[in-house]
C-alpha atoms as a PDB file:
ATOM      1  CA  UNK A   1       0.000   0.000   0.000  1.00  0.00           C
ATOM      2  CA  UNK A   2       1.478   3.513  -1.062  1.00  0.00           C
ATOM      3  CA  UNK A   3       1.437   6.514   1.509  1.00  0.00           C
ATOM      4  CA  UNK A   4       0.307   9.665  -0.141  1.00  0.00           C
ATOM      5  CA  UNK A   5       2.341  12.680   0.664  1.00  0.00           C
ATOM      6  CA  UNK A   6       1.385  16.321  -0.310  1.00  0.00           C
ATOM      7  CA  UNK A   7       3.880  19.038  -2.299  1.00  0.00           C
ATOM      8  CA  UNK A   8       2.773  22.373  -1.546  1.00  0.00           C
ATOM      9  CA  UNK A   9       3.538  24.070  -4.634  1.00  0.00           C
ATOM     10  CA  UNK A  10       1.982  26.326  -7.636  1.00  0.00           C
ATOM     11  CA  UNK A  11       4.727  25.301  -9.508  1.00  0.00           C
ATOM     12  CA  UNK A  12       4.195  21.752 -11.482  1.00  0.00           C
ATOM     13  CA  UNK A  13       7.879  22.010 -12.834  1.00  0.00           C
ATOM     14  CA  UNK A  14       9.040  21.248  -9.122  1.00  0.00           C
ATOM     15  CA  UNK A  15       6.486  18.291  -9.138  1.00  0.00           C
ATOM     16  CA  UNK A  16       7.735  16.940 -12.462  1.00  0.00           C
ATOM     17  CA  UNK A  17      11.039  17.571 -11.076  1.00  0.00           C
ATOM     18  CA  UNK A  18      10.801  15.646  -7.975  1.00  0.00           C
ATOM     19  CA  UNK A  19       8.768  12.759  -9.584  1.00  0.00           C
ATOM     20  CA  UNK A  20      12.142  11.799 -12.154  1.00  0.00           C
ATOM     21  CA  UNK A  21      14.719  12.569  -9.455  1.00  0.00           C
ATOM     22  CA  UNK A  22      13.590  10.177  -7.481  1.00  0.00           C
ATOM     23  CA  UNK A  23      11.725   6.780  -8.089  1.00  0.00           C
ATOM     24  CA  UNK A  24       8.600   6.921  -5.806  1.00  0.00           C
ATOM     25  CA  UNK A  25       7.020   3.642  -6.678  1.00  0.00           C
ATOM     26  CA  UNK A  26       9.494   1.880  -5.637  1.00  0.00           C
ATOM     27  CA  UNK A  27       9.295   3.270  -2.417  1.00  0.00           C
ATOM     28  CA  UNK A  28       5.360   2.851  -1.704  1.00  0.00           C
ATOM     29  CA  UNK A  29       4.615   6.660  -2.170  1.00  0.00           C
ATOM     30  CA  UNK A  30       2.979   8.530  -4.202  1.00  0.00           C
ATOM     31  CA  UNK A  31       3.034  12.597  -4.152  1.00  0.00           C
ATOM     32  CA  UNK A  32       0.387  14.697  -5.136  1.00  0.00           C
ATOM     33  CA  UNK A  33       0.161  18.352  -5.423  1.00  0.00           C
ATOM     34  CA  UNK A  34      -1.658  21.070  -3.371  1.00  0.00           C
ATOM     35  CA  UNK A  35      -1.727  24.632  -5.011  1.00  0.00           C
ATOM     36  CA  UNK A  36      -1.662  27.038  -2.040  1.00  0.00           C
ATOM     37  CA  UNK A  37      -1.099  30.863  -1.730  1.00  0.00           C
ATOM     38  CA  UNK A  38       0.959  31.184   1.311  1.00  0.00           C
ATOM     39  CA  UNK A  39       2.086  34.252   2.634  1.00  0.00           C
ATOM     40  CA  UNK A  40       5.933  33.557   3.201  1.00  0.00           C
ATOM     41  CA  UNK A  41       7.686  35.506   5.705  1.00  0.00           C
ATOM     42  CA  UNK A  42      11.017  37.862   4.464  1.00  0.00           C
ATOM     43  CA  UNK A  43      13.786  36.295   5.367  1.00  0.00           C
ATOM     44  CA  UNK A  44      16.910  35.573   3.206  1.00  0.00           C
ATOM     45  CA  UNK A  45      16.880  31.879   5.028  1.00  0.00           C
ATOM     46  CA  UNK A  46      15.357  29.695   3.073  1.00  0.00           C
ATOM     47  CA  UNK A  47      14.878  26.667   5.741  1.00  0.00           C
ATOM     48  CA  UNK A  48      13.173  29.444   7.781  1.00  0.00           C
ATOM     49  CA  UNK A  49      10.511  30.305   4.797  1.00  0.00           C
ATOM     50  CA  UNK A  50      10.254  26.438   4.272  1.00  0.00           C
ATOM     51  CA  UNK A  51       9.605  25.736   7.803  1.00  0.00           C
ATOM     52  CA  UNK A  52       6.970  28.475   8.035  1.00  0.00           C
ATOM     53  CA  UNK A  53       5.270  27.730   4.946  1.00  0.00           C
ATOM     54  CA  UNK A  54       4.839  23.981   6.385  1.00  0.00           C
ATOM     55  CA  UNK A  55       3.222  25.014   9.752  1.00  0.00           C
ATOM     56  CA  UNK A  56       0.878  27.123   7.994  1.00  0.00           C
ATOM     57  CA  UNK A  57      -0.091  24.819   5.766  1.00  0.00           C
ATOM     58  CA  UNK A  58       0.073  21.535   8.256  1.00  0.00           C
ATOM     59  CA  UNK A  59      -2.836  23.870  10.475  1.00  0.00           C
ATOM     60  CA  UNK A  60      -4.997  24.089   7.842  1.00  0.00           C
ATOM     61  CA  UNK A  61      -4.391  20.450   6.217  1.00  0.00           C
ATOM     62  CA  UNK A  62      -3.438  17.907   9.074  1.00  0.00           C
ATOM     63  CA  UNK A  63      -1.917  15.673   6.824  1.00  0.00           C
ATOM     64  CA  UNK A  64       1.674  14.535   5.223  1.00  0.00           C
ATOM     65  CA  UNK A  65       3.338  17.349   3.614  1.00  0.00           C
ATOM     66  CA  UNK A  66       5.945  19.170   2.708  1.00  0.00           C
ATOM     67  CA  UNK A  67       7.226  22.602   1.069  1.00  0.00           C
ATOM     68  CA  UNK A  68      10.434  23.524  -1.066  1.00  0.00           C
ATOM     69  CA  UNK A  69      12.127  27.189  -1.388  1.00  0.00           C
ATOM     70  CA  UNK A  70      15.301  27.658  -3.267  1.00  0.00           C
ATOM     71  CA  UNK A  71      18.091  30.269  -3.492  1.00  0.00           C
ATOM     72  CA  UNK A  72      20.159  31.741  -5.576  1.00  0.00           C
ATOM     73  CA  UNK A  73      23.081  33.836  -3.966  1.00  0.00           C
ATOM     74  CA  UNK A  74      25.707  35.565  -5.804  1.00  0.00           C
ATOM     75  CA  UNK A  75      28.955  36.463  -4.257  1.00  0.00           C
ATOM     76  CA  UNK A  76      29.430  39.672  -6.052  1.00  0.00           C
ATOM     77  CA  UNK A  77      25.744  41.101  -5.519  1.00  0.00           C
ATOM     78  CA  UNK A  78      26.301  40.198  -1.824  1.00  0.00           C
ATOM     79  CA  UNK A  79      24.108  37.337  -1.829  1.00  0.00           C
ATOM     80  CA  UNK A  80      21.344  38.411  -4.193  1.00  0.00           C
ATOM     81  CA  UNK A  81      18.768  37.788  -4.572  1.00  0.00           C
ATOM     82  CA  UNK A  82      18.752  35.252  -1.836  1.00  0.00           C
ATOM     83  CA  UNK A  83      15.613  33.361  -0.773  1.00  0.00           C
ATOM     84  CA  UNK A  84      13.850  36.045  -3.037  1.00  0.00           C
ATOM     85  CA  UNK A  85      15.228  34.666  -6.380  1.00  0.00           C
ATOM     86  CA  UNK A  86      11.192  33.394  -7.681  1.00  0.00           C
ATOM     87  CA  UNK A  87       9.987  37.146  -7.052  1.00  0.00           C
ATOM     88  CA  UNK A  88      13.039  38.678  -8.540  1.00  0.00           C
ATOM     89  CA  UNK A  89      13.143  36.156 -11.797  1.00  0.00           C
ATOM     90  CA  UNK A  90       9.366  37.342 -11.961  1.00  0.00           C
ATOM     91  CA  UNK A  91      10.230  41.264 -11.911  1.00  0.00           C
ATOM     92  CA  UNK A  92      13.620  41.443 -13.733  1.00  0.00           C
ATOM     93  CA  UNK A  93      13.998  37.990 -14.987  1.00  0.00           C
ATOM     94  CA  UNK A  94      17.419  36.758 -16.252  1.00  0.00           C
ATOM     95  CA  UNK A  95      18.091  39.706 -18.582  1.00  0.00           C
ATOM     96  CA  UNK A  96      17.638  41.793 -15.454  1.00  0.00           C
ATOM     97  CA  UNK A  97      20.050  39.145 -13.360  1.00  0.00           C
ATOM     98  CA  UNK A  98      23.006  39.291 -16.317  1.00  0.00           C
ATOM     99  CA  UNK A  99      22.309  43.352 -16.508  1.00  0.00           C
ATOM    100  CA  UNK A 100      23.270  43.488 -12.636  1.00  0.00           C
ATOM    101  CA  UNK A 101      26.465  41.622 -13.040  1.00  0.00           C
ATOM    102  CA  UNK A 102      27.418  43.598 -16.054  1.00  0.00           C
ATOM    103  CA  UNK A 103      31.065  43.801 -16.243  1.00  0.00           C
ATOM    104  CA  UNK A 104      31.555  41.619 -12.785  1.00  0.00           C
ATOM    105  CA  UNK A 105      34.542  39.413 -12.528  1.00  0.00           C
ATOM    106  CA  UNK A 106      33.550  37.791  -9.586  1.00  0.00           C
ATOM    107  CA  UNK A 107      30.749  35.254 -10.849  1.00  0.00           C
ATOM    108  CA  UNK A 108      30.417  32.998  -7.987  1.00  0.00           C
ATOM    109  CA  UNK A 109      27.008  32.082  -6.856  1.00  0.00           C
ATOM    110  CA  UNK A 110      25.220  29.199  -5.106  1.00  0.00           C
ATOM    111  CA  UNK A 111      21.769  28.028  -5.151  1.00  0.00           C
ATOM    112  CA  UNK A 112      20.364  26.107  -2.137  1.00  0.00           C
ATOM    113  CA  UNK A 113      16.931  24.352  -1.619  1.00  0.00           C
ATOM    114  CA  UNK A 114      15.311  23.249   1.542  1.00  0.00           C
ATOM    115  CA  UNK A 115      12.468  21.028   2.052  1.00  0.00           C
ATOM    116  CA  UNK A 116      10.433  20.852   5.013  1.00  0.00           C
ATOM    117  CA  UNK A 117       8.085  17.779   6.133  1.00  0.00           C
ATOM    118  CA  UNK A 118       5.622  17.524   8.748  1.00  0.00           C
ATOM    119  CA  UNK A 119       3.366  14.786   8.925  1.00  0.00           C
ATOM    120  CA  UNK A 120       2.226  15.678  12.807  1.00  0.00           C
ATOM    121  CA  UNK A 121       2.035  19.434  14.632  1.00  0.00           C
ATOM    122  CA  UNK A 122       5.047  18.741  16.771  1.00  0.00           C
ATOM    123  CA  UNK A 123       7.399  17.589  14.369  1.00  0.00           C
ATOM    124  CA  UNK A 124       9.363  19.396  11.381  1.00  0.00           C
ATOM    125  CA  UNK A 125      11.990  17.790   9.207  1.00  0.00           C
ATOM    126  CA  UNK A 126      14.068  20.084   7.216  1.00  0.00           C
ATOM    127  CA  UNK A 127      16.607  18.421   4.415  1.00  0.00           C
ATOM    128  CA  UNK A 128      18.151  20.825   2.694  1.00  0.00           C
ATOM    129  CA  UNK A 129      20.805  20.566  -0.803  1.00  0.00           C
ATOM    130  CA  UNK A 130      23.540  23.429  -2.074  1.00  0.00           C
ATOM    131  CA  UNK A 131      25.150  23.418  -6.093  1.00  0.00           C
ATOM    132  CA  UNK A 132      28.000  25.940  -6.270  1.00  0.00           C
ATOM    133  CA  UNK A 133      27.860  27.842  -9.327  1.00  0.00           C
ATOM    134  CA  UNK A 134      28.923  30.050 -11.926  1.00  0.00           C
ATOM    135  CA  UNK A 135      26.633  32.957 -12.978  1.00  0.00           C
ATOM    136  CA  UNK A 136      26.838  32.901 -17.449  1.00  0.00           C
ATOM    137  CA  UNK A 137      27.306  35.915 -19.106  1.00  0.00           C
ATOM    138  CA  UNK A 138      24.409  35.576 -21.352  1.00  0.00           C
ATOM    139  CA  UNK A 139      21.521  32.813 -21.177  1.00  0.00           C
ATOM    140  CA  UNK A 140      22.478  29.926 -22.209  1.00  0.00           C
ATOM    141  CA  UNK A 141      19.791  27.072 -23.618  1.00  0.00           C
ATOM    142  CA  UNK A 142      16.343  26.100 -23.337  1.00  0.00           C
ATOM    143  CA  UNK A 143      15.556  23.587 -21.133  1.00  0.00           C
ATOM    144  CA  UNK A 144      14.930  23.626 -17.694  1.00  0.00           C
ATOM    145  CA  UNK A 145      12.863  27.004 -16.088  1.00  0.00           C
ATOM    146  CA  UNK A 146      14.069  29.543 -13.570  1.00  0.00           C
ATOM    147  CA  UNK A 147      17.197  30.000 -13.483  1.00  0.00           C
ATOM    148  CA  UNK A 148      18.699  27.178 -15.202  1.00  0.00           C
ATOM    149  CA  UNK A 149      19.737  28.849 -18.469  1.00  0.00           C
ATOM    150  CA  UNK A 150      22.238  31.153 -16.621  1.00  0.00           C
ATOM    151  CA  UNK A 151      23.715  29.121 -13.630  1.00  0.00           C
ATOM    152  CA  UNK A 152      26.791  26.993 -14.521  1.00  0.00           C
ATOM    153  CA  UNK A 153      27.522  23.997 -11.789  1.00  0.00           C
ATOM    154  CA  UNK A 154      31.122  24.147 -10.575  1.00  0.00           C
ATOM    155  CA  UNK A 155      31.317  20.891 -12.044  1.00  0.00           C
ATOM    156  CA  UNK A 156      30.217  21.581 -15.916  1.00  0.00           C
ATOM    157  CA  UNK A 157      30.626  23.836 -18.558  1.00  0.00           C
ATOM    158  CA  UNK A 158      27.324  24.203 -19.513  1.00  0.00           C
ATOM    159  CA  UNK A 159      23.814  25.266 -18.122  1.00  0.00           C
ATOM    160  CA  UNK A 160      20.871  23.387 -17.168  1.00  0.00           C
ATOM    161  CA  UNK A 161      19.745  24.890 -19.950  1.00  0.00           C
ATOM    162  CA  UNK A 162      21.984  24.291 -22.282  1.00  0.00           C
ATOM    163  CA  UNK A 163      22.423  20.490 -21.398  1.00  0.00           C
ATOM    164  CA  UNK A 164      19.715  18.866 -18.178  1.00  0.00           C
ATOM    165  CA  UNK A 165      21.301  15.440 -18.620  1.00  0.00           C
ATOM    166  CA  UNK A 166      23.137  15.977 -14.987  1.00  0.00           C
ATOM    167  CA  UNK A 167      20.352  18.487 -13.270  1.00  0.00           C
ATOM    168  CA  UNK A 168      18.951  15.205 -11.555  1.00  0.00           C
ATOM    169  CA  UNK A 169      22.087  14.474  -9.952  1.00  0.00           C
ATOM    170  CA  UNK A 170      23.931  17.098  -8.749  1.00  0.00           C
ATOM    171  CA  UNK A 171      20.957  20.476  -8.677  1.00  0.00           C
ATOM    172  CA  UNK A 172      20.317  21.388  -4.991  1.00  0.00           C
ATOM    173  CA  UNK A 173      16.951  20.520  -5.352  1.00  0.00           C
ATOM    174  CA  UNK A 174      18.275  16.924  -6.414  1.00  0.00           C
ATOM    175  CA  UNK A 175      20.388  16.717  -3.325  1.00  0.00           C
ATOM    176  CA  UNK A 176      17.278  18.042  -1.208  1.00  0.00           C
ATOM    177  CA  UNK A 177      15.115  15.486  -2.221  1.00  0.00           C
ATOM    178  CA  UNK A 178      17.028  12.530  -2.045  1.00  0.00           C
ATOM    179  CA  UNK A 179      17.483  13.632   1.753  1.00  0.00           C
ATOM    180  CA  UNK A 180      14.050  13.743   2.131  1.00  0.00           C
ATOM    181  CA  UNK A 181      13.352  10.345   0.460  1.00  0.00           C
ATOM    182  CA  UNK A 182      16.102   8.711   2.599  1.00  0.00           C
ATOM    183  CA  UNK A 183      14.254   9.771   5.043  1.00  0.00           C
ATOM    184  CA  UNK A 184      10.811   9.039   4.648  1.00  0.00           C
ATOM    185  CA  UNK A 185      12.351   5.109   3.751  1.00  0.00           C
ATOM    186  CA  UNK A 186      13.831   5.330   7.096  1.00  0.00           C
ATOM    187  CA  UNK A 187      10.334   6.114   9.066  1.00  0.00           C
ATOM    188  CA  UNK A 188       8.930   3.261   6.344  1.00  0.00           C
ATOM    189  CA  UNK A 189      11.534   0.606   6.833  1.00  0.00           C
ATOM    190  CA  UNK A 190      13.550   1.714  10.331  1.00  0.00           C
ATOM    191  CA  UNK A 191      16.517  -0.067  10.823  1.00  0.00           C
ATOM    192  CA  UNK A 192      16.483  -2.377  14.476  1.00  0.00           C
ATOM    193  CA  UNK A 193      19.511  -1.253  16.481  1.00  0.00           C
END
């Protein structure tokens, strides 16, 4: 029998996302999709905003779910846009993003994603996942949304954009989730110490 789990997101990339990262059949779950508006407090934390979003949403639900924020901080822009990288992409998008770092040097960024569960009103699980990255100079590609047509892993050449083959593996959001499903097949199968 396959536990159901809820993503609260408006986004359906993330679900989509989630769903070929990790193999959730296998594993006797099965994650639907709740599309709420929740107000999320400013904060350039992201496991904060996560962790908030979950308890507000757990109080009105009462059942198994969990949120996702991500990041994007660049060195040279001292950390912007932060945990505010969804509203920022939605005001100045990545033309606005390269026109900011306009004759920088310094392209160093990272992008981190956190994940909070709560199945109960006392408990909250936060798993969190960081890429180090390289900011393009122009966008790159066409696959992927958000940002990944101008962030180059440390460990490419390329954007997300430009080539998704090894988003699954190595994106913070792929590193996120795999903590969370290690987790939730620990609570299904704990091991006897």
């Amino acid at each position: 029998m396959s536990r159901k789990i809820f993503f609260v997101t408006g986004n359906a990339n993330k679900v989509a996302e989630m769903q070929s990262i990790l193999d959730l059949s296998n594993a006797g779950i099965k994650i639907e999709q709740i599309i709420e508006d929740i107000d999320e407090i400013s904060s350039d934390d992201v496991e904060k905003i996560v962790l908030n979003k979950a308890r507000q949403t757990y109080a009105k639900y009462r059942m198994p779910l969990f949120c996702e924020d991500t990041g994007v901080f660049i060195e040279s822009l001292n950390g912007f846009p932060a945990a505010n990288a969804r509203f920022v992409f939605e005001k100045i998008g990545l033309k606005g993003i390269l026109k900011l770092m306009d004759g920088e040097s310094n392209r160093d960024a990272y992008m981190l994603t956190a994940i909070c569960y709560m199945d109960n009103e006392k408990e909250s699980h936060v798993f969190s996942g960081k890429m180090d990255c390289i900011i393009a100079d122009s966008i790159r590609g066409t696959f992927g949304f958000g940002y990944d047509s101008i962030l180059i892993p440390k460990s490419l050449d390329k954007t997300f954009g430009e080539d998704e083959s090894k988003k699954h593996m190595i994106s913070a959001r792929a590193k996120a989730f795999r903590k969370f499903m290690e987790y939730l097949n620990n609570q299904q199968n704990p091991i006897n110490q």
